[in-house]
C-alpha atoms as a PDB file:
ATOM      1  CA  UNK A   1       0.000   0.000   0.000  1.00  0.00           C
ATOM      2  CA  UNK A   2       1.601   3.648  -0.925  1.00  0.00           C
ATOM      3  CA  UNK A   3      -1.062   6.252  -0.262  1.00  0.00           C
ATOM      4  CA  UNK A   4      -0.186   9.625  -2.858  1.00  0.00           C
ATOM      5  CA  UNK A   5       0.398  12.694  -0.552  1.00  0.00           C
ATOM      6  CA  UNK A   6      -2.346  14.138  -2.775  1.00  0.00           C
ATOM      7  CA  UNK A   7      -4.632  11.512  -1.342  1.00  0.00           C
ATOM      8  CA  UNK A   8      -3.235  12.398   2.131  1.00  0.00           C
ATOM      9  CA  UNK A   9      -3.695  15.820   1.614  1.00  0.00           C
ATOM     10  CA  UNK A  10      -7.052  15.101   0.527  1.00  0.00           C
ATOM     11  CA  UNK A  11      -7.778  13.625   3.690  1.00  0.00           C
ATOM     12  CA  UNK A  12      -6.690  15.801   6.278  1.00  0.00           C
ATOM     13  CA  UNK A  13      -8.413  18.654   4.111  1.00  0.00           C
ATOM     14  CA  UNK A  14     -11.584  16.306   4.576  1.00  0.00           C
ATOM     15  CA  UNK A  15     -11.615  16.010   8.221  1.00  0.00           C
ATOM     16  CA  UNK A  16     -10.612  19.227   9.379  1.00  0.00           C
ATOM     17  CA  UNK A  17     -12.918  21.018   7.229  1.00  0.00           C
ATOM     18  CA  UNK A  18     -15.668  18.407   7.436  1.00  0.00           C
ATOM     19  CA  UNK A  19     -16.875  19.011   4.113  1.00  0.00           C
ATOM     20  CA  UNK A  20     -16.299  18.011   0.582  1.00  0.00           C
ATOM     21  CA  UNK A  21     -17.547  21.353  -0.669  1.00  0.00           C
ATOM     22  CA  UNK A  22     -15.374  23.150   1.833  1.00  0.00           C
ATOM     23  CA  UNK A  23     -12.320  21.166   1.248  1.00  0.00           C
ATOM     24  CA  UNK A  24     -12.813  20.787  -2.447  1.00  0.00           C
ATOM     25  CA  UNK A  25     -12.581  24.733  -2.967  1.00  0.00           C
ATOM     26  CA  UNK A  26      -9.459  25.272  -0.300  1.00  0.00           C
ATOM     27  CA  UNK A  27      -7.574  22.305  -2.613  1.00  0.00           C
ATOM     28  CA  UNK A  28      -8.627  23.912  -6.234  1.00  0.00           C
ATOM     29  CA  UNK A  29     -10.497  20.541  -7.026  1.00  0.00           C
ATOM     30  CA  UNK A  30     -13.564  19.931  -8.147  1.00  0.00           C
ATOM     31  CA  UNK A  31     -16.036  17.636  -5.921  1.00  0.00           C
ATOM     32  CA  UNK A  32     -16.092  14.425  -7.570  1.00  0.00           C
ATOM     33  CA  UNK A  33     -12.045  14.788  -7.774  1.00  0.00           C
ATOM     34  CA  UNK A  34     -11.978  15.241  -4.162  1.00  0.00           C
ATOM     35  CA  UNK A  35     -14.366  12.252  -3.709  1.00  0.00           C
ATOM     36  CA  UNK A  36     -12.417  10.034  -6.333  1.00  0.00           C
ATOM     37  CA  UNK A  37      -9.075  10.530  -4.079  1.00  0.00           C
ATOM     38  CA  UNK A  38     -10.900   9.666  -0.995  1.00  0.00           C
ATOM     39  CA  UNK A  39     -12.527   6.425  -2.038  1.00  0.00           C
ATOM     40  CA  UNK A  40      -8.668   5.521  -3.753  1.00  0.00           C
ATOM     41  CA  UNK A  41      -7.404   6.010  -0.425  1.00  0.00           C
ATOM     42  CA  UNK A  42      -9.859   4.004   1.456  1.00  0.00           C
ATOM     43  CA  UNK A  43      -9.113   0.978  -1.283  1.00  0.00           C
ATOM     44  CA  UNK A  44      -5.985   1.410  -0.754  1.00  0.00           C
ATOM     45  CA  UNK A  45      -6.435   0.908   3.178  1.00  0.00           C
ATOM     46  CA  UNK A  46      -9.300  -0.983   3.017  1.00  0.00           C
ATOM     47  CA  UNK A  47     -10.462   1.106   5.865  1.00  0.00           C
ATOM     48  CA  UNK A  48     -13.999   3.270   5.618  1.00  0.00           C
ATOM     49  CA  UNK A  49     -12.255   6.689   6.763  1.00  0.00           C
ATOM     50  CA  UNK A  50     -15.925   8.832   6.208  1.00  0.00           C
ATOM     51  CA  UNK A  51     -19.617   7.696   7.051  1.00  0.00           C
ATOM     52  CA  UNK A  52     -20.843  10.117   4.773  1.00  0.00           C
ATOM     53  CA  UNK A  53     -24.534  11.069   3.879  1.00  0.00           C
ATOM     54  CA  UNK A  54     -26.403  13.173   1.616  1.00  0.00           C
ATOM     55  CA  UNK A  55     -25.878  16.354   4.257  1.00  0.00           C
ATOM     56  CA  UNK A  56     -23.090  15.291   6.414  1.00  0.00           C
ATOM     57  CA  UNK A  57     -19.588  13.898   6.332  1.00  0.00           C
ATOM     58  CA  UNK A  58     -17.855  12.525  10.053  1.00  0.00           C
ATOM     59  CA  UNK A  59     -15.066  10.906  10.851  1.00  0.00           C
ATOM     60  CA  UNK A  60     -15.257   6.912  11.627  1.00  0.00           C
ATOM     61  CA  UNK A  61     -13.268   5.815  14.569  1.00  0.00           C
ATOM     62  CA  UNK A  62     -10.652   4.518  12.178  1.00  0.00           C
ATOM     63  CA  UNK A  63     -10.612   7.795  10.462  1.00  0.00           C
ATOM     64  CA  UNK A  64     -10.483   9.979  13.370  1.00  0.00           C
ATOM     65  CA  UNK A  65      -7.479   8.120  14.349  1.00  0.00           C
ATOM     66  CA  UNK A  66      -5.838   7.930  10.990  1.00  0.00           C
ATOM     67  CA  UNK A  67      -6.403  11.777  10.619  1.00  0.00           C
ATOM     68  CA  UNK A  68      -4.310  12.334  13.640  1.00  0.00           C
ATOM     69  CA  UNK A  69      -1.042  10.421  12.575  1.00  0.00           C
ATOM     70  CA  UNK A  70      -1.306  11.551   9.196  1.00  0.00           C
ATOM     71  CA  UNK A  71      -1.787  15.669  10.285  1.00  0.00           C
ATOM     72  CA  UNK A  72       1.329  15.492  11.890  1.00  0.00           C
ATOM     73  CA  UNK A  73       3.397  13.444   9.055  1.00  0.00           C
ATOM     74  CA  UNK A  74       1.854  16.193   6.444  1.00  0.00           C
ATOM     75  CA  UNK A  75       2.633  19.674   9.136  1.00  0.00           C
ATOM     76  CA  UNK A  76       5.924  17.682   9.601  1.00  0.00           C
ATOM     77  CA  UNK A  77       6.484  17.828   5.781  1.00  0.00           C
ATOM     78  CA  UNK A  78       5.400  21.048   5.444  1.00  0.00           C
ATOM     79  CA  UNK A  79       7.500  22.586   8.136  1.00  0.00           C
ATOM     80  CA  UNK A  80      10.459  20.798   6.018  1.00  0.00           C
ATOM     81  CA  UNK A  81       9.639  22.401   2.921  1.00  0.00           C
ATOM     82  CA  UNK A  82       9.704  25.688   4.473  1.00  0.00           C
ATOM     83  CA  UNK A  83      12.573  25.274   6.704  1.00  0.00           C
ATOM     84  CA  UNK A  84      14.563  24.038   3.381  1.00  0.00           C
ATOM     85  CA  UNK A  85      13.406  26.894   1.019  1.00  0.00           C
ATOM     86  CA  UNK A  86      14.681  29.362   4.003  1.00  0.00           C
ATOM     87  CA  UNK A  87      18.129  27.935   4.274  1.00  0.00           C
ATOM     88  CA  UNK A  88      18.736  27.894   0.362  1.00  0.00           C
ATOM     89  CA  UNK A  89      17.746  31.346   0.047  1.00  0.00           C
ATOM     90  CA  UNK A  90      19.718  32.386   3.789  1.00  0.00           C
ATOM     91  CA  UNK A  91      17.227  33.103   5.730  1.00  0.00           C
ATOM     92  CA  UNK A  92      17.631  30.621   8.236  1.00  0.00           C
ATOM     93  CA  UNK A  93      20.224  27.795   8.884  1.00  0.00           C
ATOM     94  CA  UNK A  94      23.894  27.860   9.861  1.00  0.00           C
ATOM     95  CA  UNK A  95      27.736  27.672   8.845  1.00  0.00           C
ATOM     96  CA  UNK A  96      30.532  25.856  10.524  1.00  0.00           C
ATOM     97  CA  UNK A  97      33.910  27.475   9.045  1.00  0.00           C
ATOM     98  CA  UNK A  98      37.365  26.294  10.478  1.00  0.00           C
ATOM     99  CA  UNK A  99      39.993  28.628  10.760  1.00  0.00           C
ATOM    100  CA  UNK A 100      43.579  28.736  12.075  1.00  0.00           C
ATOM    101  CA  UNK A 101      44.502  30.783  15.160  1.00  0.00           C
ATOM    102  CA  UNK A 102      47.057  32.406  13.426  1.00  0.00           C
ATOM    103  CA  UNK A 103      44.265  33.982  10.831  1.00  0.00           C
ATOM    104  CA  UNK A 104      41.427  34.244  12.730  1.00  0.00           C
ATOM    105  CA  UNK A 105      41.562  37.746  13.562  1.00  0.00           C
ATOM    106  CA  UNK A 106      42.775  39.364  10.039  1.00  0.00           C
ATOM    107  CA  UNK A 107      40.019  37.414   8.063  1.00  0.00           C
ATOM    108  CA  UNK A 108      36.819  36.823  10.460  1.00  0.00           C
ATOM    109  CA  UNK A 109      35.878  40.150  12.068  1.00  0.00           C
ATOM    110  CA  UNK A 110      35.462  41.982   9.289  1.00  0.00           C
ATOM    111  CA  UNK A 111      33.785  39.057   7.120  1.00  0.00           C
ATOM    112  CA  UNK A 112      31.561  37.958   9.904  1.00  0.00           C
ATOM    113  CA  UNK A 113      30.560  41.980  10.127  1.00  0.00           C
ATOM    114  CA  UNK A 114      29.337  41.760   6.409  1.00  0.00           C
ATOM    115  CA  UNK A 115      27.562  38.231   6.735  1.00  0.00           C
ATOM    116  CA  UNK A 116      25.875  39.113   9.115  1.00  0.00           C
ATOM    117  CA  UNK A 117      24.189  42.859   7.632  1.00  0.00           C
ATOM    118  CA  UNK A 118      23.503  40.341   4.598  1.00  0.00           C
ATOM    119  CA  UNK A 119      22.311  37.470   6.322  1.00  0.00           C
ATOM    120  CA  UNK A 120      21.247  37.921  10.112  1.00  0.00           C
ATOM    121  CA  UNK A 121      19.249  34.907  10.503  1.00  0.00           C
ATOM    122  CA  UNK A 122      22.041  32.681   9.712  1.00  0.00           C
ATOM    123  CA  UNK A 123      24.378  31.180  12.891  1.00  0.00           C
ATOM    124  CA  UNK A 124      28.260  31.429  11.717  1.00  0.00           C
ATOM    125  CA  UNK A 125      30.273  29.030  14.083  1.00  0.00           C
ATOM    126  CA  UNK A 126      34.031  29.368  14.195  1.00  0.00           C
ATOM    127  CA  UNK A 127      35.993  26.576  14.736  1.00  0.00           C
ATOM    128  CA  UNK A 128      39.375  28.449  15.447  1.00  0.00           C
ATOM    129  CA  UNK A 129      42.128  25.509  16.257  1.00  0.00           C
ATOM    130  CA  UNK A 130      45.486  24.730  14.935  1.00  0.00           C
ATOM    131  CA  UNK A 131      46.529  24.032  11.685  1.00  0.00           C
ATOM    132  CA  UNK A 132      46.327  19.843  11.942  1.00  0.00           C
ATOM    133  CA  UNK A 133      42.769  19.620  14.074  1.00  0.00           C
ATOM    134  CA  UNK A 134      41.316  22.435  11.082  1.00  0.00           C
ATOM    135  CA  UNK A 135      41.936  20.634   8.422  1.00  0.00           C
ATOM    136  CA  UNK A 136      40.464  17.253  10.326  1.00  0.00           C
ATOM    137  CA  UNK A 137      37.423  19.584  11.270  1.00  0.00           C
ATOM    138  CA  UNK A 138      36.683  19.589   7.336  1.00  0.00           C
ATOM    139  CA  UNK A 139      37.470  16.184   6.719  1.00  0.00           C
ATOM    140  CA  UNK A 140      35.099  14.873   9.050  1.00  0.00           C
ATOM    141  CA  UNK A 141      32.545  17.288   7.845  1.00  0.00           C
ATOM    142  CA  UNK A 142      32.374  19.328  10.959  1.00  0.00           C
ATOM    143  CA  UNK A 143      33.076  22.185   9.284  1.00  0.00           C
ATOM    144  CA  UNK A 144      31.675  23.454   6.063  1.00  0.00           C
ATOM    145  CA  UNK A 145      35.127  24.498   4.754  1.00  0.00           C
ATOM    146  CA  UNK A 146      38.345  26.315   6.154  1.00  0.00           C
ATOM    147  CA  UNK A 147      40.683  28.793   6.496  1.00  0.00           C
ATOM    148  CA  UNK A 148      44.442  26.706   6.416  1.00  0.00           C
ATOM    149  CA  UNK A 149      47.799  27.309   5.268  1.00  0.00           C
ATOM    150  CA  UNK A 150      47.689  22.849   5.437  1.00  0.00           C
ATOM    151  CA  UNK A 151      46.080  20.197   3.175  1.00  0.00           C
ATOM    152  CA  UNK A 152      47.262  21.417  -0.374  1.00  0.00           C
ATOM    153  CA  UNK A 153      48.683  17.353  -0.996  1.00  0.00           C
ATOM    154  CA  UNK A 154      45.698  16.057   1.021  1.00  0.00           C
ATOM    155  CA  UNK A 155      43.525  14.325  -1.273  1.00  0.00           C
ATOM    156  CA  UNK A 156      40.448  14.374   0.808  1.00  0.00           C
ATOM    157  CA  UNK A 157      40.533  18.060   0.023  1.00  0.00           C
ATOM    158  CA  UNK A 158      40.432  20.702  -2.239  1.00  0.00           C
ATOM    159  CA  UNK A 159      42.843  23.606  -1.607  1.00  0.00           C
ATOM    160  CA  UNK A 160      42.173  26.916  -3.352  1.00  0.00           C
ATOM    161  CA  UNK A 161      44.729  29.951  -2.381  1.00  0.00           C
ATOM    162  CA  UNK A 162      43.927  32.874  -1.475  1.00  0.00           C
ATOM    163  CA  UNK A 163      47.201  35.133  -0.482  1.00  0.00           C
ATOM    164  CA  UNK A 164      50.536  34.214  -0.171  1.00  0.00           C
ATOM    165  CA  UNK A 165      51.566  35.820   3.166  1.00  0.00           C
ATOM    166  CA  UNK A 166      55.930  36.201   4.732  1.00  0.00           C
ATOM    167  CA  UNK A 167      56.869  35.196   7.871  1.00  0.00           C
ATOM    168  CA  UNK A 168      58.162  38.423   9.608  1.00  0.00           C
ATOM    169  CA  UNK A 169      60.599  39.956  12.513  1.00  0.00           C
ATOM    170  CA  UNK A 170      57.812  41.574  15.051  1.00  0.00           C
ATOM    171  CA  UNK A 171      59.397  44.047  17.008  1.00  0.00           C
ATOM    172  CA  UNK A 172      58.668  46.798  19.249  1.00  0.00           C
ATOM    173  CA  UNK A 173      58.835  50.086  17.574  1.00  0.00           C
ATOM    174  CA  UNK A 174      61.970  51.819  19.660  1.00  0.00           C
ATOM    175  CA  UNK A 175      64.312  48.246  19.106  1.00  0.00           C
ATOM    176  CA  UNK A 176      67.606  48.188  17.214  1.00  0.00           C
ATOM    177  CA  UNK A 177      65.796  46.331  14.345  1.00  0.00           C
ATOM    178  CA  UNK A 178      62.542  47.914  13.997  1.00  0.00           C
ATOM    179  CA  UNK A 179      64.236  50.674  11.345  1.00  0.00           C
ATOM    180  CA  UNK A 180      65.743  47.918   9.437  1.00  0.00           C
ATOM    181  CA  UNK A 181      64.496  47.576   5.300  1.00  0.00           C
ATOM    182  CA  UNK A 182      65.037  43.572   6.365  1.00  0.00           C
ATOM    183  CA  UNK A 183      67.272  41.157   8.917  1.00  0.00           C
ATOM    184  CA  UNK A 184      69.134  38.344   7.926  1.00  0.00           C
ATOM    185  CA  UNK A 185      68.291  34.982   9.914  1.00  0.00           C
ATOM    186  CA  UNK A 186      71.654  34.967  11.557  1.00  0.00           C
ATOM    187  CA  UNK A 187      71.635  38.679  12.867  1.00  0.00           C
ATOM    188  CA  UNK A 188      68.743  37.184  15.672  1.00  0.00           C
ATOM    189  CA  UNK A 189      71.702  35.654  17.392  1.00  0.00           C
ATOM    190  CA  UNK A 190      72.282  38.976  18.858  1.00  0.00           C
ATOM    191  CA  UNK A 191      69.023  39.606  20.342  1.00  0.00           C
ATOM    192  CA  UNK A 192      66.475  37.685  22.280  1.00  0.00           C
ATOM    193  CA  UNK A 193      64.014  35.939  20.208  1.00  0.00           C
ATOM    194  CA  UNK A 194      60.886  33.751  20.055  1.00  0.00           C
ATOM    195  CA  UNK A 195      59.502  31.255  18.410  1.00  0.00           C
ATOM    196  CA  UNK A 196      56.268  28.814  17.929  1.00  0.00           C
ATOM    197  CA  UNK A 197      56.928  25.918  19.332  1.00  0.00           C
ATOM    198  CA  UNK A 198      57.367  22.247  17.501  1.00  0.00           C
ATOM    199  CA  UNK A 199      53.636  21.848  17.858  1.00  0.00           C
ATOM    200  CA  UNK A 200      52.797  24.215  15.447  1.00  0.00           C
ATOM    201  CA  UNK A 201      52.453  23.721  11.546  1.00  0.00           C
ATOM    202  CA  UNK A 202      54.337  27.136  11.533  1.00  0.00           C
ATOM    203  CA  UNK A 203      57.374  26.129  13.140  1.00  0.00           C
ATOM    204  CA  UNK A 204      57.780  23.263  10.459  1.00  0.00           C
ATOM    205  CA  UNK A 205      57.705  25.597   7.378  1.00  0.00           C
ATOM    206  CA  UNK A 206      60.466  27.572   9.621  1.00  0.00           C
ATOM    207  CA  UNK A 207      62.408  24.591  10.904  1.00  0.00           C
ATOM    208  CA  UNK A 208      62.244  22.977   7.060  1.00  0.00           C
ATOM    209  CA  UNK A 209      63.354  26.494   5.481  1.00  0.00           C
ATOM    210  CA  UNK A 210      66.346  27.180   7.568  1.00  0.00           C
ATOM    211  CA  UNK A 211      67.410  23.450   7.326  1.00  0.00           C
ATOM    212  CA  UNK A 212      70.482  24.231   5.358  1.00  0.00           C
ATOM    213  CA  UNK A 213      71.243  27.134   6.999  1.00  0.00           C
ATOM    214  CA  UNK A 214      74.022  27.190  10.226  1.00  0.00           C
ATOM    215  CA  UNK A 215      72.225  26.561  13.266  1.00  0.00           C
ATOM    216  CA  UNK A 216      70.753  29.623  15.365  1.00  0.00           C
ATOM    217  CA  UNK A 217      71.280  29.962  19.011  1.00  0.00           C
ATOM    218  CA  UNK A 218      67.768  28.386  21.039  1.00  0.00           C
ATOM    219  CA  UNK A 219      65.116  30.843  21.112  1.00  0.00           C
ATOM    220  CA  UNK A 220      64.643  32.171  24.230  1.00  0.00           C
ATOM    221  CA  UNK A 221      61.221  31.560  24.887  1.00  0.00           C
ATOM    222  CA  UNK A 222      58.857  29.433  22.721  1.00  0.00           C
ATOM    223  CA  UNK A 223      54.934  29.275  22.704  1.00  0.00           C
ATOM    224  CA  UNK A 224      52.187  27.351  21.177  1.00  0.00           C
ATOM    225  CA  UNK A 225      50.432  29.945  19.786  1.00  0.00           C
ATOM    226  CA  UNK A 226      51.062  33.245  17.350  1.00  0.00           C
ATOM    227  CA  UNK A 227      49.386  35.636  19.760  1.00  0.00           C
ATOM    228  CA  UNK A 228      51.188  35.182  22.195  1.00  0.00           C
ATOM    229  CA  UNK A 229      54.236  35.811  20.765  1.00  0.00           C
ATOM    230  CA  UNK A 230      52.971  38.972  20.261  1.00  0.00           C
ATOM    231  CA  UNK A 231      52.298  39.365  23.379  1.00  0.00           C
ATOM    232  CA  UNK A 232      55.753  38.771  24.321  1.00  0.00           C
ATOM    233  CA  UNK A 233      57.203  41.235  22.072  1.00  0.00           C
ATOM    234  CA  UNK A 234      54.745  44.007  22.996  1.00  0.00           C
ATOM    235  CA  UNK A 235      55.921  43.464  26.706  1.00  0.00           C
ATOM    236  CA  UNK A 236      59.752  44.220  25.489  1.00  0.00           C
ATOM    237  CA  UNK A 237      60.886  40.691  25.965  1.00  0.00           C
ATOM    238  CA  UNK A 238      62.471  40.513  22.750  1.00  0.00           C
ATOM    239  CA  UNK A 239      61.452  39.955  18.923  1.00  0.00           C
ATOM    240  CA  UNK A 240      59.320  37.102  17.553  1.00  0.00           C
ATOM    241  CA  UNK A 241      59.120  35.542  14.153  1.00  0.00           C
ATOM    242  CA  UNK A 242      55.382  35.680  12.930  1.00  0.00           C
ATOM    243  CA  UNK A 243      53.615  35.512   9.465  1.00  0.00           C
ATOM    244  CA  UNK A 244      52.902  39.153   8.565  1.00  0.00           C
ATOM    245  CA  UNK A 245      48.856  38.770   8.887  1.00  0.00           C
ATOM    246  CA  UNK A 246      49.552  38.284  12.650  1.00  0.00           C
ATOM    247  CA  UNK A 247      50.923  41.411  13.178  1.00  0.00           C
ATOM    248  CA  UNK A 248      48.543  43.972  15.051  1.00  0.00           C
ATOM    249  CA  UNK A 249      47.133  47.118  13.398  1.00  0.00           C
ATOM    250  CA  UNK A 250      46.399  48.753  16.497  1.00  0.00           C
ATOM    251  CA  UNK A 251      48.079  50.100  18.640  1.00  0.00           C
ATOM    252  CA  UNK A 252      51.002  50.993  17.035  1.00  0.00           C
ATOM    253  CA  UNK A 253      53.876  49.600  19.156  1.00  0.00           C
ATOM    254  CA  UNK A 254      54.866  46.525  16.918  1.00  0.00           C
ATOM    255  CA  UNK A 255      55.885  46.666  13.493  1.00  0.00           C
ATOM    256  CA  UNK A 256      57.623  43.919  11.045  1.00  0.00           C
ATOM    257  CA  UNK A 257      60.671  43.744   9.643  1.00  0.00           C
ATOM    258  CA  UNK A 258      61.026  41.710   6.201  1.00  0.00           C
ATOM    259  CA  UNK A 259      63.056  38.682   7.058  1.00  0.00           C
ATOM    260  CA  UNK A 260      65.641  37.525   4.214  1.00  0.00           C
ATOM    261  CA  UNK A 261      68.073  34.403   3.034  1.00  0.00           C
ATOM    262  CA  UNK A 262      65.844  33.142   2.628  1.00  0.00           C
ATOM    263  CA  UNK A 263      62.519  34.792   2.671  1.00  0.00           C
ATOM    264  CA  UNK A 264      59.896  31.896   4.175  1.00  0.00           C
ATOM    265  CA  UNK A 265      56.792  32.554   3.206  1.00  0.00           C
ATOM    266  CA  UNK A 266      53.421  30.484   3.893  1.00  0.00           C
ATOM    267  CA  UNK A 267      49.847  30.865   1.980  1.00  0.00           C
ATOM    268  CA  UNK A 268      46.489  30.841   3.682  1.00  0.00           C
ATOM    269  CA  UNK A 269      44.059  29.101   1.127  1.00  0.00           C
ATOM    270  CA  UNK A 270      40.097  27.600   1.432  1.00  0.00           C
ATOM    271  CA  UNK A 271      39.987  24.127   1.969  1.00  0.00           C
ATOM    272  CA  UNK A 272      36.947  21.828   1.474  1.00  0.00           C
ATOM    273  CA  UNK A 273      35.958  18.021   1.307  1.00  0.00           C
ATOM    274  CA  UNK A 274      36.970  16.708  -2.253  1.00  0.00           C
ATOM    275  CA  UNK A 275      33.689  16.595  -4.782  1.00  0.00           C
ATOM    276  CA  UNK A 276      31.147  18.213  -1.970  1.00  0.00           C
ATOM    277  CA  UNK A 277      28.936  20.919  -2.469  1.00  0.00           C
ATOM    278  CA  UNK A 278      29.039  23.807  -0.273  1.00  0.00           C
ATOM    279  CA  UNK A 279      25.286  24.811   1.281  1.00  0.00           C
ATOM    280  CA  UNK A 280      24.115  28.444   0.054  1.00  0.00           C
ATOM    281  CA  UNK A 281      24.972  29.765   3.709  1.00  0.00           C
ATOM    282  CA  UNK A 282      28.726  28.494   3.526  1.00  0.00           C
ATOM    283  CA  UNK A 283      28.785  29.451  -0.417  1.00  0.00           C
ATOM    284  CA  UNK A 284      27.887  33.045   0.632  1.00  0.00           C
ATOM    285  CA  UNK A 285      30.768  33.154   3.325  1.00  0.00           C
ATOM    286  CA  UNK A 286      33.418  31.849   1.297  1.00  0.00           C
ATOM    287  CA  UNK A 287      32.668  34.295  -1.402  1.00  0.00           C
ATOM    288  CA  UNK A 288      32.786  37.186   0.890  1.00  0.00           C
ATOM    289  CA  UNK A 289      36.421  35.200   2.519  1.00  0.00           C
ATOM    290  CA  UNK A 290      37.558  35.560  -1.016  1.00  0.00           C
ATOM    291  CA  UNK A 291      36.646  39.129  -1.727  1.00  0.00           C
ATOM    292  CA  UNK A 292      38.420  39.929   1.507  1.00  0.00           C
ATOM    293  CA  UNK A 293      41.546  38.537   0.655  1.00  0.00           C
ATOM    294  CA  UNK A 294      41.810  39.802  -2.443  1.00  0.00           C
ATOM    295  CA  UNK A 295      41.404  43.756  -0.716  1.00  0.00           C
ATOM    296  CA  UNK A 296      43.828  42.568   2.120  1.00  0.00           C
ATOM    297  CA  UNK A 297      44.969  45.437   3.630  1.00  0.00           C
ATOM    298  CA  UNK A 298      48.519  45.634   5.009  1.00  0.00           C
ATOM    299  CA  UNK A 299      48.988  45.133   8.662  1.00  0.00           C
ATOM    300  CA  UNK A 300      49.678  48.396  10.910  1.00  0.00           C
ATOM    301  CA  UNK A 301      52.647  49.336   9.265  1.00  0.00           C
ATOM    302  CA  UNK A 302      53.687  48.320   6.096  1.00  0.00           C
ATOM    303  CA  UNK A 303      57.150  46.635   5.332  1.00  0.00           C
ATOM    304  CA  UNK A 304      60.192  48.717   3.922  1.00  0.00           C
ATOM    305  CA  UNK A 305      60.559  48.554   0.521  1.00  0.00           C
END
């Protein structure tokens, strides 16, 4: 037995409204349509669903019943229907976007800002995490898509670039350095430096770029994440090696100085799960991630020339 939702529909319409006439008109059918539909349905149960006379239609007990597990299956549809045209045209429904500490704060505020004036009714989740657990937050399909410098040999993914960014010397504005058009790698062994430490992605590209290089003295201090080397250079500990996004724009105290021989550079792309559609909520953020990056403005102060 596989009712039609037309017959369903024709049903509910029946009972609630009590009336073939009634219902008949709120469905666009004519009567005998209407009646044809009900008596397919009841062969197709083999169930009387109406006792119905020349003046009246009711309910049977069977009907009355059936009316109230179908009325919820057809609202339940219904609801669906809505709920789904809402989301595809973003005006409901959500996106999960991944994104590396090191990039969360030069991409998402201003993004986020101008999703949301376009689309308020849509919940934007960050996932902000290293580089490793991001790009296993898309491949499990916990997030929509992400922000990663990683993943450009994975083949669970699709990497598409959006800026190639350096890796930097942060330093306060009054140190030695801070005038400096660029430092050579081996001039840090006469200052106090920090660095990321092995748990970071960004300390590999680093570690594999310097490789042939002689060995630098230990940095002084190492730390897991990029802000807070920041924060140690803004307290006057020293001078930090960060990509260039990372720097602050405000306030003014920490600039970057172009690091050279050799210049180590990293670049921040979109990932996304290999031959998977994006939904129309995470198609609208990525566009606007892409616009963004491609009007990246420079950090607080730009680096010589």
């Amino acid at each position: 037995m596989k009712p039609t939702l037309a017959d369903l529909r024709a049903f509910v319409t029946v009972g609630e409204l009590q009336s073939f006439a009634a219902a008949a008109k709120a469905l666009h059918l004519s009567q005998p349509a209407l009646s044809r539909r009900i008596s397919h349905l009841e062969n197709q149960l083999a169930v009387r669903l109406f006792d119905r006379t020349t003046r009246s239609v009711a309910l049977t007990q069977l009907g009355q019943r059936f009316l109230g597990q179908v009325r919820s299956v057809i609202d339940g549809l219904d609801r669906s229907v809505i709920d789904l045209h809402d989301v595809a045209h973003l005006e409901a429904g959500d996106v999960t976007i991944g994104c590396v500490f090191s990039a969360v704060h030069h991409f998402l505020p201003g993004v986020i800002r101008s999703y949301r004036e376009q689309h308020p009714h849509v919940l934007v989740r960050i996932i902000e995490e290293g580089a490793d657990e991001v790009l296993a937050s898309v491949k499990s399909g916990e997030a929509d898509f992400a922000l990663n410098y990683t993943g450009m040999q994975d083949p669970e993914v699709e990497f598409t670039p959006l800026l190639k960014e350096p890796f930097v010397l942060a330093c306060q504005v009054g140190h030695p350095l801070a005038k400096r058009r660029s430092v050579r790698w081996e001039e840090l062994a006469d200052y106090p430096y920090a660095l990321v430490s092995h748990a970071s992605r960004n300390r590999v590209l680093i570690d594999q770029a310097l490789a042939e290089l002689a060995p630098l003295p230990r940095p002084v201090c190492e730390f897991r994440h990029i802000s807070t080397l920041i924060g140690f250079v803004d307290n006057g500990l020293g001078v930090a090696i960060v990509p260039q996004l990372t720097l602050p724009r405000q306030p003014a105290s920490i600039v970057g100085v172009r690091l050279e021989n050799p210049a180590i550079t990293r670049t921040i792309g979109l990932i996304r799960r290999t031959g998977r559609s994006l939904s129309p909520a995470a198609t609208a953020f990525a566009h606007l991630l892409t616009q963004a990056s491609r009007a990246t403005a420079s950090p607080r102060r730009r680096l010589p020339k």
